[in-house]
C-alpha atoms as a PDB file:
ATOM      1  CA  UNK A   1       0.000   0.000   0.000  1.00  0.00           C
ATOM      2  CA  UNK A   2       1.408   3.355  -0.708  1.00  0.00           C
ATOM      3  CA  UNK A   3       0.897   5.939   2.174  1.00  0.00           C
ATOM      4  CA  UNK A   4      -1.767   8.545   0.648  1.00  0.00           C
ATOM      5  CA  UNK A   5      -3.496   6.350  -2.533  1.00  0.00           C
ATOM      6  CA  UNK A   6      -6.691   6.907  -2.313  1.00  0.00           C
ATOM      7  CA  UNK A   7      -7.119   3.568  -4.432  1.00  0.00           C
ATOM      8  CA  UNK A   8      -4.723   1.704  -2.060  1.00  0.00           C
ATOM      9  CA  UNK A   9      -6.831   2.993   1.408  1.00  0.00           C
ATOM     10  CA  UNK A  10     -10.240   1.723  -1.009  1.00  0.00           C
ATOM     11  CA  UNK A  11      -8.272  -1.827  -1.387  1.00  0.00           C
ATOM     12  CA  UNK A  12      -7.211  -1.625   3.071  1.00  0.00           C
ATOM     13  CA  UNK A  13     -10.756  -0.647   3.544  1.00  0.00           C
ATOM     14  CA  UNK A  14     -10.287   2.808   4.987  1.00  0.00           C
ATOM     15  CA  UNK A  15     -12.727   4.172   2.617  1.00  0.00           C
ATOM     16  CA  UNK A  16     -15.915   2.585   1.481  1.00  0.00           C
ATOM     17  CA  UNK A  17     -17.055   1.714  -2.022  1.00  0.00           C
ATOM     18  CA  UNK A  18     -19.251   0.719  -4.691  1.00  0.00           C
ATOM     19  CA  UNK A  19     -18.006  -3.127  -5.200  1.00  0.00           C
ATOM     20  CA  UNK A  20     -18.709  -5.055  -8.597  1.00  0.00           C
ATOM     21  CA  UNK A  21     -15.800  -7.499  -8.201  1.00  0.00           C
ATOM     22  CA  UNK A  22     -13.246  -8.649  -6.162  1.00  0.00           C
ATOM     23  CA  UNK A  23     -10.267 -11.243  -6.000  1.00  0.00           C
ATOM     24  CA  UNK A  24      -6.904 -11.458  -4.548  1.00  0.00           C
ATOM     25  CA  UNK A  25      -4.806  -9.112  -6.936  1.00  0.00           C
ATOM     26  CA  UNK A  26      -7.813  -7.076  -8.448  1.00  0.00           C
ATOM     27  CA  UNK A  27     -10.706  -4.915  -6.943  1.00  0.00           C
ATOM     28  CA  UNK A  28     -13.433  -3.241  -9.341  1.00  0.00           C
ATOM     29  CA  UNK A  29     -15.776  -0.832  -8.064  1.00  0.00           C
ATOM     30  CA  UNK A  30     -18.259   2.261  -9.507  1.00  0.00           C
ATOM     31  CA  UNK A  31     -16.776   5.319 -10.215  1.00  0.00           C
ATOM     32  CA  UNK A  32     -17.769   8.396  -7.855  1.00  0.00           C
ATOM     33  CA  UNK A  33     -17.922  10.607 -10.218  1.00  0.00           C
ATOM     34  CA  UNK A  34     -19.200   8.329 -13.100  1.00  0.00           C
ATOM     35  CA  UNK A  35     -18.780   9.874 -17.044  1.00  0.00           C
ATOM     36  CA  UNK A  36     -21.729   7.781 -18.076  1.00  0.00           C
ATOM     37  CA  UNK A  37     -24.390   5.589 -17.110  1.00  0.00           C
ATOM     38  CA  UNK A  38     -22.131   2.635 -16.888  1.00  0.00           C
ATOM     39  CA  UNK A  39     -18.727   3.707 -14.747  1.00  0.00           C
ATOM     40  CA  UNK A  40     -16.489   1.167 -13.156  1.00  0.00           C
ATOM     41  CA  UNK A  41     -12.332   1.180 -11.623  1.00  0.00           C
ATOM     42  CA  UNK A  42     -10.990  -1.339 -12.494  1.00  0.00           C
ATOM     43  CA  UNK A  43      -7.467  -1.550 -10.029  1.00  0.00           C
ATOM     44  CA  UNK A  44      -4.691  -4.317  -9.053  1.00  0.00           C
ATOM     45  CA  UNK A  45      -4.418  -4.315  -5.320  1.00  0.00           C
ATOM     46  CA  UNK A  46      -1.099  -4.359  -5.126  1.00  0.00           C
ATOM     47  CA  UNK A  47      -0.009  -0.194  -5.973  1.00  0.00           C
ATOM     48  CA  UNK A  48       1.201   0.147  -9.388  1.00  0.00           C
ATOM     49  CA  UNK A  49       1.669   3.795  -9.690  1.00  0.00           C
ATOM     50  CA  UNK A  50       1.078   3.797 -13.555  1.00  0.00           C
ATOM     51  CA  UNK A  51       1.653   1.843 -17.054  1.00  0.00           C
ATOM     52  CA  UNK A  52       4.558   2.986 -17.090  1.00  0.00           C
ATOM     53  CA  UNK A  53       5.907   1.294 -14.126  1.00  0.00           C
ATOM     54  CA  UNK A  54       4.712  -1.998 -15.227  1.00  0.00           C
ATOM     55  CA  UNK A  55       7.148  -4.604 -15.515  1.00  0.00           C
ATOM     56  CA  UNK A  56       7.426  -7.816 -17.671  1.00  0.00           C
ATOM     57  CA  UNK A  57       6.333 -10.055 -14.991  1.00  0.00           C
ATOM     58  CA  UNK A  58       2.872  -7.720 -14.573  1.00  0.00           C
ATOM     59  CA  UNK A  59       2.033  -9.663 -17.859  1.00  0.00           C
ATOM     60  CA  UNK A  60       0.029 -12.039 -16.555  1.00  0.00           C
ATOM     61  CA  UNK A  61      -1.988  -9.398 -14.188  1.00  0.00           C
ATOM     62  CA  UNK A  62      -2.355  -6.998 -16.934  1.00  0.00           C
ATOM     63  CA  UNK A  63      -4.131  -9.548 -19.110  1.00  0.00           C
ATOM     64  CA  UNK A  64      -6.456 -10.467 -16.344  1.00  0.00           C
ATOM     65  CA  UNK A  65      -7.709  -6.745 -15.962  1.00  0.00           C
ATOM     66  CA  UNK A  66      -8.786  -6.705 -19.173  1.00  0.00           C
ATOM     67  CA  UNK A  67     -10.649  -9.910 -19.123  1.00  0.00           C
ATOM     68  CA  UNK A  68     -12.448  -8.937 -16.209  1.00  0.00           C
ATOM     69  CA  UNK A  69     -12.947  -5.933 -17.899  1.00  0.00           C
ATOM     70  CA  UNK A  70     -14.317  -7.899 -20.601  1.00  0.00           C
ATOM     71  CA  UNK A  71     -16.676 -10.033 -18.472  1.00  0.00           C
ATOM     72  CA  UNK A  72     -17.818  -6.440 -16.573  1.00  0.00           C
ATOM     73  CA  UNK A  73     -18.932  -5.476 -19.627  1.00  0.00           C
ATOM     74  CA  UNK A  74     -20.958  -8.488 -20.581  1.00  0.00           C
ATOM     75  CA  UNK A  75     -22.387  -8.492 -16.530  1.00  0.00           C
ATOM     76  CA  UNK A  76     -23.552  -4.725 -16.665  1.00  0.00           C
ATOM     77  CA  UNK A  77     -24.932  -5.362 -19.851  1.00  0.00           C
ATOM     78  CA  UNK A  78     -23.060  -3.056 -22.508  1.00  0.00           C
ATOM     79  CA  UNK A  79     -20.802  -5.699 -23.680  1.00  0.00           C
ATOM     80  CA  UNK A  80     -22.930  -5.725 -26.682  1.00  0.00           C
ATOM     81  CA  UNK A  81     -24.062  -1.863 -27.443  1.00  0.00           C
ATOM     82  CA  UNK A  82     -20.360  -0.774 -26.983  1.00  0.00           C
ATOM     83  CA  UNK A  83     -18.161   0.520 -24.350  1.00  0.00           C
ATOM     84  CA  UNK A  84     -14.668   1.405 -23.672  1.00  0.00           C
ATOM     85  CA  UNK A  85     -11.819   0.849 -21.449  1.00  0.00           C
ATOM     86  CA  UNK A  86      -9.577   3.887 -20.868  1.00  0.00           C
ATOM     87  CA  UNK A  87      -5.886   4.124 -19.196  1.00  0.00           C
ATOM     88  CA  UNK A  88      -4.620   7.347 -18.204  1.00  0.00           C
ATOM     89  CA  UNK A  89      -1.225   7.780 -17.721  1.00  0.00           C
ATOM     90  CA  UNK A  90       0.646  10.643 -16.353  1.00  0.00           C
ATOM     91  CA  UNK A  91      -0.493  14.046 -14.942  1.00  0.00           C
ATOM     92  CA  UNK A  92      -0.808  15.079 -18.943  1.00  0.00           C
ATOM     93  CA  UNK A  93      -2.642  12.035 -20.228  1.00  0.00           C
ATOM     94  CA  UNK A  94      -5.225  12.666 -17.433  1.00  0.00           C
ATOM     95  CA  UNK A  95      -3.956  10.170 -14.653  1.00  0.00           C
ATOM     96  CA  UNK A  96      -6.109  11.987 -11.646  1.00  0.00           C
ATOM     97  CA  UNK A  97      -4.927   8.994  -8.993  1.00  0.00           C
ATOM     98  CA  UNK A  98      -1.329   7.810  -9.037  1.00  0.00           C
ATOM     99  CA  UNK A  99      -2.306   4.038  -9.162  1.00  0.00           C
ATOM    100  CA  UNK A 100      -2.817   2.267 -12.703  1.00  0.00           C
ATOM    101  CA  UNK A 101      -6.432   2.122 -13.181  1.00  0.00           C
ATOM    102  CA  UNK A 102      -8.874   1.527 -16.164  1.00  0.00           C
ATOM    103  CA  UNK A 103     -11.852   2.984 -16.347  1.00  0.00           C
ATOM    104  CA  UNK A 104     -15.196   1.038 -18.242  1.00  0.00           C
ATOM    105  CA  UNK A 105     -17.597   3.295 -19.493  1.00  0.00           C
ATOM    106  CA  UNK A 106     -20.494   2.704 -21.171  1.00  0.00           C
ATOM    107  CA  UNK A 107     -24.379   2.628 -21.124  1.00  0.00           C
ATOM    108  CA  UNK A 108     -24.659   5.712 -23.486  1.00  0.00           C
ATOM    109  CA  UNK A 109     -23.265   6.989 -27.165  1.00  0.00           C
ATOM    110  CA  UNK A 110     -20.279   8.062 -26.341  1.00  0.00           C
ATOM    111  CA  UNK A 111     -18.088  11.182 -28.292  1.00  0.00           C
ATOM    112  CA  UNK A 112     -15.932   9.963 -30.755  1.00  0.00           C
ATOM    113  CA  UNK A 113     -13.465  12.516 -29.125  1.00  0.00           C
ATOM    114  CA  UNK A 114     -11.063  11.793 -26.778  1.00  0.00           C
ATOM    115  CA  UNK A 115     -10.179  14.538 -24.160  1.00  0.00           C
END
């Protein structure tokens, strides 16, 4: 856990959430703040501060995010209308929490714009 991640206290507990799934490496939840009707985190437990601290032997982990990811979709029921799954990465790619997240979004036509 790294001291301040306000993803890292949601995995500890400190602060309470919207849960969709849960394992031992990954917690998804609904965003706050959600950009459409559909809005979910998708986080590994363990802090990863962003993709670009991800490491060779993440493989595995990152390919399991986006299968759950996949199944998320099918579950909230916009696997087949469309969604998508968003990284941020940095302060200038619009990372807003320092721990690799993605974010699925869907329920809604969504802009063809990004940013």
């Amino acid at each position: 856990m790294a001291e301040g991640c306000l993803f890292c206290r949601i995995v500890a507990g400190e602060i309470s959430s919207d849960i969709v799934y849960q394992d031992k490496e990954i917690l998804a939840f609904r965003d706050i703040s959600p950009q459409a009707p559909k809005h979910v985190i998708i986080i590994p437990k363990t802090h990863i501060a962003s993709l670009t601290e991800l490491t060779e032997q993440q493989r595995g982990l990152i390919g399991r995010l986006i299968i759950l990811a996949r199944n998320l979709a099918e579950k909230e029921g916009i696997a087949e209308s469309g969604y998508r799954l968003a990284i941020n990465c940095g302060p200038e790619g619009g990372q807003v929490v320092p721990h690799l997240h993605f974010h699925l979004i869907g329920g809604r036509k969504l802009s063809d714009q990004l940013g």
